[in-house]
Protein backbone atom coordinates (compact mmCIF):
# COMPACT_ATOMS: atom_id res chain seq x y z
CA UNK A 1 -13.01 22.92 -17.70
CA UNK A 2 -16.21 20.77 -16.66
CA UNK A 3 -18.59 22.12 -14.11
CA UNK A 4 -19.57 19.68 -11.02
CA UNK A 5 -22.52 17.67 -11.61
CA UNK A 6 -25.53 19.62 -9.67
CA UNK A 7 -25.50 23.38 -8.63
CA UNK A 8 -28.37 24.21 -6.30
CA UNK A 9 -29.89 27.40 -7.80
CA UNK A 10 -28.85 29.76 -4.40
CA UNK A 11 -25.45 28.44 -4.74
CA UNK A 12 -23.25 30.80 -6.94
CA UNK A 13 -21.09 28.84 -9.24
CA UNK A 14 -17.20 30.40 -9.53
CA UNK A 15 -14.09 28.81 -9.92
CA UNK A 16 -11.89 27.75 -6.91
CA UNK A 17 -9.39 30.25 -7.50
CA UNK A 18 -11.24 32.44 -6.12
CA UNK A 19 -12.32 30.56 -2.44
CA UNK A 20 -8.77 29.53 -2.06
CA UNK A 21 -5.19 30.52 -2.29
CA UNK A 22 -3.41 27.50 -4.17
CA UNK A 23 0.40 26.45 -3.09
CA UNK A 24 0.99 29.26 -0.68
CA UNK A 25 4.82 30.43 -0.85
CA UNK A 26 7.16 29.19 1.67
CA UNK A 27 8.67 32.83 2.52
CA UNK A 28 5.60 33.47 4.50
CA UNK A 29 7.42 30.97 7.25
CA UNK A 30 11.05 32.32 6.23
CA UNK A 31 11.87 34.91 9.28
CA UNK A 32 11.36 32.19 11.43
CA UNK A 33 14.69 30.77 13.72
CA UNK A 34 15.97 27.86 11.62
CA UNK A 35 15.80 25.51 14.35
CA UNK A 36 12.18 25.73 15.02
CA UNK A 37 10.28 22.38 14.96
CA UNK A 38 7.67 21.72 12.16
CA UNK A 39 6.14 18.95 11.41
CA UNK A 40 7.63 16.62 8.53
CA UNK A 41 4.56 14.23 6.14
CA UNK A 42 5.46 12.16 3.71
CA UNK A 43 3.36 10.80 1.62
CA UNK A 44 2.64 7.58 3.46
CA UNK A 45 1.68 9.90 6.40
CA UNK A 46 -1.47 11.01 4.55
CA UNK A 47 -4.21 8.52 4.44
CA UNK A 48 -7.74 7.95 2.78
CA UNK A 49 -9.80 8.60 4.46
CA UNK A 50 -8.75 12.04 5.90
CA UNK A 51 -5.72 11.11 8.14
CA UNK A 52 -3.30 12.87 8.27
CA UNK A 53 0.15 11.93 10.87
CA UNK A 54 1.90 14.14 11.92
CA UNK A 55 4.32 12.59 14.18
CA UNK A 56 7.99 13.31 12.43
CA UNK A 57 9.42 16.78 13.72
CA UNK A 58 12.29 18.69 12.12
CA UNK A 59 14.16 21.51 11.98
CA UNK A 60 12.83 24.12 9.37
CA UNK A 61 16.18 24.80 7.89
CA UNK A 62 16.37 21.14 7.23
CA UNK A 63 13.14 21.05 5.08
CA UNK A 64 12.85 24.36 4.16
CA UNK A 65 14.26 23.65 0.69
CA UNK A 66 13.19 21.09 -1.62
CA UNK A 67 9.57 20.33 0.38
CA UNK A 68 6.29 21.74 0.38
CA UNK A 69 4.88 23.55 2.73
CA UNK A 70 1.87 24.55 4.47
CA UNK A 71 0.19 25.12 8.10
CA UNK A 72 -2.85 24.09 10.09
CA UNK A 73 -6.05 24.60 8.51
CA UNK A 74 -4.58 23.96 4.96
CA UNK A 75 -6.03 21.07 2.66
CA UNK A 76 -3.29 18.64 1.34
CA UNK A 77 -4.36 16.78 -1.62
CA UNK A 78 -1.80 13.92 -3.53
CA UNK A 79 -1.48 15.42 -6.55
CA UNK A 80 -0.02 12.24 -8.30
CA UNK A 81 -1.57 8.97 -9.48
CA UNK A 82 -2.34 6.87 -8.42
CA UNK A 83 -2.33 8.72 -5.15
CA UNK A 84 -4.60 11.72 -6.18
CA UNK A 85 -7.30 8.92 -7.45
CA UNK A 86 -7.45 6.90 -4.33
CA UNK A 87 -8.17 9.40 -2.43
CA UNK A 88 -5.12 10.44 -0.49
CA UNK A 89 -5.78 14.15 1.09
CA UNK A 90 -6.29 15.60 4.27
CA UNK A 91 -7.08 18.72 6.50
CA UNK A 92 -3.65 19.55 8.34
CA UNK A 93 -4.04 19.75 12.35
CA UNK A 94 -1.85 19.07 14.88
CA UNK A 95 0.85 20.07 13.20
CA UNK A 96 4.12 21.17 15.34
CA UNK A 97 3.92 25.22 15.92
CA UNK A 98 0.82 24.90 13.16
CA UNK A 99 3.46 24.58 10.18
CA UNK A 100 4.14 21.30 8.13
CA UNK A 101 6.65 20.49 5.15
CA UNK A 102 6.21 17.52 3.10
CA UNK A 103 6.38 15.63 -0.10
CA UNK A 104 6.28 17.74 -3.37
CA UNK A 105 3.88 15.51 -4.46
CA UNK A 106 1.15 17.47 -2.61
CA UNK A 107 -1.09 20.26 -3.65
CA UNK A 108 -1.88 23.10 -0.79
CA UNK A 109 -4.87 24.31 -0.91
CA UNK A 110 -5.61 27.50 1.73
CA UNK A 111 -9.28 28.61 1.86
CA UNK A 112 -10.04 31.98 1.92
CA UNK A 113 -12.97 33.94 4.10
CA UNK A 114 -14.96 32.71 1.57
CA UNK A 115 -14.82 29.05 2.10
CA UNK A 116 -14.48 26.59 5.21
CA UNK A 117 -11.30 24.66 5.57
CA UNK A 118 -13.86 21.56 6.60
CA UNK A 119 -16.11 21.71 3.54
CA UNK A 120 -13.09 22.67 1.37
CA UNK A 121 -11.25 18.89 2.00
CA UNK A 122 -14.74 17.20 2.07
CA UNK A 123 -14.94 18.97 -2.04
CA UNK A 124 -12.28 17.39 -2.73
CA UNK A 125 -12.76 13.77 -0.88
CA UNK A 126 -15.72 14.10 -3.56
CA UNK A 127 -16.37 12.30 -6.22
CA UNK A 128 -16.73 15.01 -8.83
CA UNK A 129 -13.53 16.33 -7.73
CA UNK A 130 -11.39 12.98 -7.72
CA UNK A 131 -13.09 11.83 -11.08
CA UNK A 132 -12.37 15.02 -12.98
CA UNK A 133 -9.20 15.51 -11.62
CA UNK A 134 -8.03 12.19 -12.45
CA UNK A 135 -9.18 13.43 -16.61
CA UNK A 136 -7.27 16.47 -16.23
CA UNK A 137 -3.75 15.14 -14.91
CA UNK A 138 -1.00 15.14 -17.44
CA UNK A 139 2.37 13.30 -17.81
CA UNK A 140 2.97 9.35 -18.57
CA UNK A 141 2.07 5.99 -16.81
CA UNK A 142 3.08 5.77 -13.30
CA UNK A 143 3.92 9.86 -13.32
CA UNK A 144 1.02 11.52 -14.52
CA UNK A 145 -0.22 14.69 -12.21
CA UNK A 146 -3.24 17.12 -11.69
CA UNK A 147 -2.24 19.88 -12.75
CA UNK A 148 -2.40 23.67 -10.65
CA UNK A 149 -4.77 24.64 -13.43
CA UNK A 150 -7.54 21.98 -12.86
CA UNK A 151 -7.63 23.16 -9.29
CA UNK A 152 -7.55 26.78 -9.88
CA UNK A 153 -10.57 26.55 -12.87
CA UNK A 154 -12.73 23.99 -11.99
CA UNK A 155 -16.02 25.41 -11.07
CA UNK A 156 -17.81 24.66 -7.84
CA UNK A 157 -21.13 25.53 -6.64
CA UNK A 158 -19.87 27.52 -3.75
CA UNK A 159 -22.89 27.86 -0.77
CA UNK A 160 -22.79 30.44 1.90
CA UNK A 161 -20.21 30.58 4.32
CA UNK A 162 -23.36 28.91 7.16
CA UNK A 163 -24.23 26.50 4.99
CA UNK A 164 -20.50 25.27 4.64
CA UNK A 165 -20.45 25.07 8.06
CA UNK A 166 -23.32 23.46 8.48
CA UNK A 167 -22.53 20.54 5.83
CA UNK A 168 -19.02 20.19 7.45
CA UNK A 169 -20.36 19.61 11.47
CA UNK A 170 -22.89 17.05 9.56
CA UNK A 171 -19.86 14.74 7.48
CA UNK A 172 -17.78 15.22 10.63
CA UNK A 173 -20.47 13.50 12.21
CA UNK A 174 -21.52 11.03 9.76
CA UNK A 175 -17.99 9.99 8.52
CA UNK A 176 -17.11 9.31 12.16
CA UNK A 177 -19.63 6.78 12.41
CA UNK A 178 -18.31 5.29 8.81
CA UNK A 179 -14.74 5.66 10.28
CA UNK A 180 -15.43 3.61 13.26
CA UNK A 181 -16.91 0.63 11.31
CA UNK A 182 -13.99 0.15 9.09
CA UNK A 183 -11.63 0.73 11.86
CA UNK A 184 -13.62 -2.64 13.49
CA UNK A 185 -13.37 -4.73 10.51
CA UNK A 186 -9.67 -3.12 9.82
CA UNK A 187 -8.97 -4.91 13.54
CA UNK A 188 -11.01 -7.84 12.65
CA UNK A 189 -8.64 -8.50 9.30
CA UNK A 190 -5.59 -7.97 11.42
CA UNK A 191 -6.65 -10.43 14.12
CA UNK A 192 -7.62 -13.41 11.22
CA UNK A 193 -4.35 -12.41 9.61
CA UNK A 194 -2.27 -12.96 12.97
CA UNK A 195 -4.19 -16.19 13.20
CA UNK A 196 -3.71 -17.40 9.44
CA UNK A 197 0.09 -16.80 10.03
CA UNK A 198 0.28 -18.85 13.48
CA UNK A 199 -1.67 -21.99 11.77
CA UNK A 200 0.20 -22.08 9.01
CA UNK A 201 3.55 -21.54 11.21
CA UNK A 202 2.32 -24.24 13.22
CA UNK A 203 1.32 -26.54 10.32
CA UNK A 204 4.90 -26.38 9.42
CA UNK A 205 7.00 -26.97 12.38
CA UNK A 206 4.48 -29.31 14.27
CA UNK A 207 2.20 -30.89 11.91
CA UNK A 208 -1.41 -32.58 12.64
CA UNK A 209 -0.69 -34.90 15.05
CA UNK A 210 -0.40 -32.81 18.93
CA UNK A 211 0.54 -35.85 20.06
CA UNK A 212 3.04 -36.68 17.88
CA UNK A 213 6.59 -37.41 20.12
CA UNK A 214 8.82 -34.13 19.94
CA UNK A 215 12.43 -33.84 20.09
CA UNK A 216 14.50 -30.46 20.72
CA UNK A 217 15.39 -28.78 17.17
CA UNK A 218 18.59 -27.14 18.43
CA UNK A 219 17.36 -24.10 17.36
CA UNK A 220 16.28 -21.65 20.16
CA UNK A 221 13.47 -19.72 18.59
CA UNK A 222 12.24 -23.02 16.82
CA UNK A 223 12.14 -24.70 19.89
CA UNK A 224 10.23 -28.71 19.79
CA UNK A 225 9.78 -30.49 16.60
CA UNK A 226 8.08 -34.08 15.82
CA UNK A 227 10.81 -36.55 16.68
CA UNK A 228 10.76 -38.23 13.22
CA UNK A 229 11.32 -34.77 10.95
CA UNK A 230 14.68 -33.34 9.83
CA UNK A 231 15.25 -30.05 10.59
CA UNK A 232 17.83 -28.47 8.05
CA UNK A 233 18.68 -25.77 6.39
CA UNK A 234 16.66 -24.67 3.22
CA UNK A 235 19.47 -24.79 0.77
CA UNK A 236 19.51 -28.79 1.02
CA UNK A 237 15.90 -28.88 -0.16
CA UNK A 238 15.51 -25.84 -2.19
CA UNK A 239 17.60 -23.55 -4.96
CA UNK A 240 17.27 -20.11 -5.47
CA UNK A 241 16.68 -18.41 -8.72
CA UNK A 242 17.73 -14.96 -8.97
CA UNK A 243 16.75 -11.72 -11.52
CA UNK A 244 18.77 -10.27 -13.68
CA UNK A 245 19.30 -6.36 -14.78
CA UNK A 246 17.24 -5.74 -17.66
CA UNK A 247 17.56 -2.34 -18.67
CA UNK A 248 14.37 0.54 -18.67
CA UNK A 249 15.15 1.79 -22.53
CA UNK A 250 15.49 -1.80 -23.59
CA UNK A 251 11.34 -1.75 -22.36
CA UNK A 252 8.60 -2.19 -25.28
CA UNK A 253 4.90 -1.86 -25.49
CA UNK A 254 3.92 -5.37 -26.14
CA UNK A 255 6.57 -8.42 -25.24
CA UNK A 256 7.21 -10.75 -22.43
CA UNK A 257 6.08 -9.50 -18.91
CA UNK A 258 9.62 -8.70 -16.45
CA UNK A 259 8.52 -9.67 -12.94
CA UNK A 260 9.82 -6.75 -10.43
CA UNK A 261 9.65 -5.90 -7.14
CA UNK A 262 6.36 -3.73 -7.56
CA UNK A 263 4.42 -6.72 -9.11
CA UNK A 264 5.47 -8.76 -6.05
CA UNK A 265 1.84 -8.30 -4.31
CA UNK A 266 1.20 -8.48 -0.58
CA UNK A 267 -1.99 -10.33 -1.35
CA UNK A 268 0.39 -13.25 -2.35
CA UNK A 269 0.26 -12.89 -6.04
CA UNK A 270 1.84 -11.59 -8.54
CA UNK A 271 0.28 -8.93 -11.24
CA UNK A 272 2.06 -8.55 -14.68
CA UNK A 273 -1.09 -6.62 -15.87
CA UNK A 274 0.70 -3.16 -15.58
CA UNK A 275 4.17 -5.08 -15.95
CA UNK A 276 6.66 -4.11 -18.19
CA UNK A 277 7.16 -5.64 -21.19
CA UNK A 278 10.66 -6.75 -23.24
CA UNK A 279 11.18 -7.91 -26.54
CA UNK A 280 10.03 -11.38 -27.51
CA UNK A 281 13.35 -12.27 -28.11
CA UNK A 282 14.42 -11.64 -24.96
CA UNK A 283 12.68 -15.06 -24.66
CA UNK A 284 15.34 -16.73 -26.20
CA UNK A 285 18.38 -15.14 -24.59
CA UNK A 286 17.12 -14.96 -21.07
CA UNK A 287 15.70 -18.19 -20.60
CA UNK A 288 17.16 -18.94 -17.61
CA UNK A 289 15.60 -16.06 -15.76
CA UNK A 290 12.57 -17.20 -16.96
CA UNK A 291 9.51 -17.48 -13.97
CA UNK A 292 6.90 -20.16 -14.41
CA UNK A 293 3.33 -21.42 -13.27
CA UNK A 294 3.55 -22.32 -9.85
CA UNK A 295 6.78 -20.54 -9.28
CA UNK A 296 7.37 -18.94 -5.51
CA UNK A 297 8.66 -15.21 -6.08
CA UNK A 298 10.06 -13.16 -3.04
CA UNK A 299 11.82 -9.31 -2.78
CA UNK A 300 15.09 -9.12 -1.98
CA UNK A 301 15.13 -5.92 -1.30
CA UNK A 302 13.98 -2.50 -0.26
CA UNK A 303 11.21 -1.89 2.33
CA UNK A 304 9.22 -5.12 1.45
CA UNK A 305 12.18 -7.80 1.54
CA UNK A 306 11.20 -10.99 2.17
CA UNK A 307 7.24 -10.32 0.63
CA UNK A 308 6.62 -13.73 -1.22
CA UNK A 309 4.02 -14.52 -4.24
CA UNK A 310 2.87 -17.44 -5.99
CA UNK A 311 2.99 -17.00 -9.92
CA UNK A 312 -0.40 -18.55 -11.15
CA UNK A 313 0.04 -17.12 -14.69
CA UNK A 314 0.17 -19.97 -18.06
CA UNK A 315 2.43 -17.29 -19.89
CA UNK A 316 6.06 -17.11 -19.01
CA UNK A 317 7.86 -13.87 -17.93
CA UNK A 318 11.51 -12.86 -17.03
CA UNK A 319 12.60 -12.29 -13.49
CA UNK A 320 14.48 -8.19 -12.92
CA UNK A 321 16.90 -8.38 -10.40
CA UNK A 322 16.46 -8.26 -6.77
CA UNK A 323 13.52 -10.85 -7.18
CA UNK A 324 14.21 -13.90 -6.80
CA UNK A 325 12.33 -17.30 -7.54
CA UNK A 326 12.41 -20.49 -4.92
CA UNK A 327 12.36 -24.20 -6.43
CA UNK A 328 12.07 -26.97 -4.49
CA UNK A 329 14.08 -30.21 -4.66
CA UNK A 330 12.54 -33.49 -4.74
CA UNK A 331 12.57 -33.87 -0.98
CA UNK A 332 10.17 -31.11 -0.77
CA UNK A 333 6.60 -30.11 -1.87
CA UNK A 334 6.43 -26.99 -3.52
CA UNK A 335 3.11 -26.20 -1.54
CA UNK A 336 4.98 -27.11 1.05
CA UNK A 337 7.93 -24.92 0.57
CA UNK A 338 5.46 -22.28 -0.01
CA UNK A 339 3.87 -22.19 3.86
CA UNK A 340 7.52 -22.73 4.95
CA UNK A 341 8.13 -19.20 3.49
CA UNK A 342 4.64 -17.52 4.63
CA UNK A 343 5.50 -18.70 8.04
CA UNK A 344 6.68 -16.53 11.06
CA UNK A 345 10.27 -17.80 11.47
CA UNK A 346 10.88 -17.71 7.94
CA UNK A 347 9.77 -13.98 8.06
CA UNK A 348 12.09 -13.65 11.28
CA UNK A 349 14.94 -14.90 9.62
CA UNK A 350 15.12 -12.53 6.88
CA UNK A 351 14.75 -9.65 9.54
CA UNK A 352 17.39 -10.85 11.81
CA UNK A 353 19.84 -11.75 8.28
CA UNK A 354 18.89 -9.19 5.69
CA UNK A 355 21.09 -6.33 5.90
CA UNK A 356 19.72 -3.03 7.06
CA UNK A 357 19.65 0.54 6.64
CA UNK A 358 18.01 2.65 3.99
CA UNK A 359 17.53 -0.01 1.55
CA UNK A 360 17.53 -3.59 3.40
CA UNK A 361 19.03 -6.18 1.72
CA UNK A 362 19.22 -10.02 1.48
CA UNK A 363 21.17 -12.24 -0.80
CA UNK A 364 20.21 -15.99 -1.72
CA UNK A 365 22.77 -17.46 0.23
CA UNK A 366 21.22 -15.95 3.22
CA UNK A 367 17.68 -16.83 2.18
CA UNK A 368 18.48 -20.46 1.81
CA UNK A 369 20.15 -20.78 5.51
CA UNK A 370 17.60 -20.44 7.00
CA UNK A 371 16.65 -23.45 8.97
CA UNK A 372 13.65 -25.66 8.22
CA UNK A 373 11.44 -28.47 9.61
CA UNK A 374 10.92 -31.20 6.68
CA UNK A 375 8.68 -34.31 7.14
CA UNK A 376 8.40 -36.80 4.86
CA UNK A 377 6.93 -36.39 1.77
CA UNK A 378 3.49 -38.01 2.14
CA UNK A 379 2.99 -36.27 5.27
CA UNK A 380 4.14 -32.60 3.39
CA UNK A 381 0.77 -33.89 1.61
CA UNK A 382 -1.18 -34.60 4.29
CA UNK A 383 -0.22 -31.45 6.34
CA UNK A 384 -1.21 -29.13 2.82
CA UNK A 385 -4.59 -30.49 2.92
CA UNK A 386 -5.77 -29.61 6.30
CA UNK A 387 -3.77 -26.73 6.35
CA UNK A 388 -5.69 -25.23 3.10
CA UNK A 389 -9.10 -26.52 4.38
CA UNK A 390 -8.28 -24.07 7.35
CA UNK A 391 -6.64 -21.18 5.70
CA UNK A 392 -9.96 -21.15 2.88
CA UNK A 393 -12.46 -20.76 6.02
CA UNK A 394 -10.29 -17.98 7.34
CA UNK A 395 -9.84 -16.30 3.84
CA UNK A 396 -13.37 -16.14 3.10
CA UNK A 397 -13.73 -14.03 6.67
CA UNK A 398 -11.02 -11.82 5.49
CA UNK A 399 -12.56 -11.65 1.83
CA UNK A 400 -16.07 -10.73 3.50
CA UNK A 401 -14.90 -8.28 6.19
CA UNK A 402 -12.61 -6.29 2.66
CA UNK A 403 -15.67 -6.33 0.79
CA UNK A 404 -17.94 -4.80 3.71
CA UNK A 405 -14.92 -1.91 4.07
CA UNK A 406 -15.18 -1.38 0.65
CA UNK A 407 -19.00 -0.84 0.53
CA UNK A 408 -18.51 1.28 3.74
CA UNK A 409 -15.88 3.43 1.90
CA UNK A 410 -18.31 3.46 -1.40
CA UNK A 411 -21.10 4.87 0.95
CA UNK A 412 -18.59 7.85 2.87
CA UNK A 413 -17.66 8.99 -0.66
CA UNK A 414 -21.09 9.53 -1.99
CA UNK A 415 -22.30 10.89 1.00
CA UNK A 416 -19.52 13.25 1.17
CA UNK A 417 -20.25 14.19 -2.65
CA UNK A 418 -24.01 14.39 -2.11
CA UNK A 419 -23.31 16.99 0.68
CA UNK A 420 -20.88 19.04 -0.83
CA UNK A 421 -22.84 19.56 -4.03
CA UNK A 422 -26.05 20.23 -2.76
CA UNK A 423 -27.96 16.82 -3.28
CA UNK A 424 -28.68 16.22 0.34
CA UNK A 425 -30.51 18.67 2.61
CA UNK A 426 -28.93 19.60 5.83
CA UNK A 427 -30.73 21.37 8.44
């Protein structure tokens, strides 16, 4: 097991098993009335940068088994990639009656008198921590884990109790400051994102011309459209494309990329870099669920139905079910078809029609009912041009805000691992 990268020469150097207690056992909480409250976190509820929600409450006979548990004061840290390596951990407070189940995907870690609860998350916000942590975890692919014994053996230069203290007040202080700057640009992005959805919904049901003539769609939410454009459902301008149900053991190595729901990006694109693959014959057989250059790909199910991608890749891969692809007929641009399904009501359709419950769905019937506004061809044109001149100056905001939150993130991390090994010096 690899030591961290500087030990100041007062700090002893021992390994965490013995500042900590790892995974405490749940029967510590076990004479308690079933029905008290705790607090429930998945692992969505843990974020980052530190935060931790703890808003879900219930019963402890109800979570008892099959969760993991821990209380206020306790470090949480994802113990699952690609979780663990982005960072995901948290001290717990706030929790209901100081006691918390969640996800068994978490590691516990309980500090000792030994060791500050504070200092003990920053050590492992760290980048020592994270990096050899993320060399230690074992499994395959997408379910690889650190391991209890990487957290119990790795060796940490371990300063007085004071000094711990002392460290902890200053990232508490300094990583509020880093905090509140990416929370600004975080509101920034989502204000230029609200925008870049309203011009492109209004590029597509009004067009350039504000004083074009307007007529009454019909449709309530739609409301006024240009007097010369035909508002109709999609299905008389578009076809839908749906996946089919390849089968996991029929996966290879190398072979043609399968398009799923998981390489459906929010960014609007679509990654077959960590795809999986299929046989090159497959090629052959399933050539009609093939998904092209240019081709519009959208979820049909689970938490992000309705997310929508452009496929900008020259190789060909095969579409998995529950994805589906959208081609446009001749009376509509495919650019054009594309803003029509980035807009608002198109995303409002598929909440009001997709079928809900634990796993939403929406089938391509339903999709392609939804009603559209379709000028005339030229003008699709036209209308893509400005729109994209807009949407480029907004984008490049967006891009430059992102790349300022990750600098600002960069910074927190090696401050927090300068800190916590000694490199900085903290009065």
């Amino acid at each position: 097991m690899r030591e961290t990268s500087f030990s100041p020469s007062n700090w002893p150097v021992k390994r965490l098993r013995f500042a900590i207690e790892l995974n405490p056992v749940k029967s510590q909480v076990a004479a308690l009335d079933p029905e008290s409250k705790v607090s429930f976190v998945p692992m969505e509820a843990i974020g980052e940068l530190g935060q931790i929600y703890a808003n879900s409450i219930k019963p402890l006979e109800e979570v008892y088994n099959g969760y993991t548990y821990f209380q206020d004061g306790d470090v949480v840290v994802a113990k699952i990639t690609p979780c663990f390596e982005n960072g995901k951990g948290a001290l717990a407070k706030g929790l209901i009656n100081s006691i918390g189940f969640g996800t068994t995907e978490f590691h516990v870690l309980r500090a000792n008198s030994t060791a500050d609860p504070r200092w003990l998350y920053y050590l492992t916000a760290s980048h020592t921590f994270r990096n050899i942590g993320a060399s230690e975890m074992l499994g395959a692919g997408g379910q690889k884990r650190v391991p209890e014994a990487f957290i119990k053996n790795i060796r940490v230069a371990l300063p007085p109790l004071l000094t711990q203290q002392k460290i902890a007040d200053f990232l508490d202080r300094k990583t509020r400051q880093i905090d509140a700057l990416i929370e600004k640009k975080r509101a920034l992005i989502k204000k230029l994102k609200e925008k870049r959805l309203a011009v492109i919904t209004q590029a597509v049901t009004r067009g350039l011309n504000p004083d074009s003539p307007l007529k009454d769609s019909g449709i309530e939410w739609l409301g006024q459209v240009p007097e010369h454009w035909e508002v109709r459902r999609l299905k008389f301008d578009s076809r839908i494309l749906c996946g089919y149900a390849f089968k996991s053991e029929d996966f290879v190595d190398d072979g043609i990329p399968l398009v799923r729901i998981s390489d459906v990006l929010s960014s609007g694109s679509v990654n077959i870099s960590a795809a999986a693959k299929l046989p090159d014959e497959y090629k052959q057989h399933y050539s009609n669920f093939s998904v092209l250059r240019g081709d519009i790909v959208m979820a049909m199910t689970g938490a992000t139905i309705g997310k929508a991608a452009r496929y900008i890749h020259d190789e060909p891969s095969l579409l998995n079910q529950r994805v589906c692809i959208f081609r446009e007929e001749v009376s509509l641009v495919k650019d054009f078809l594309w803003y029509i399904v980035k807009s608002a009501f198109f995303a409002e359709h598929v909440k009001l029609t997709g079928a809900g419950g634990a796993q939403p769905n929406i089938s391509d019937r339903e999709l392609l009912s939804c009603p559209a506004t379709i000028p005339p061809v030229e003008e699709q044109r036209a209308i893509i041009i400005d729109l994209e001149k807009t949407l480029w100056k907004l984008d490049a905001v967006i891009r430059n805000a992102d790349l300022i939150i990750d600098r600002l993130t960069e910074y927190r991390i090696a401050l927090i691992t300068a800190a916590v090994t000694g490199q900085l010096e903290i009065n």
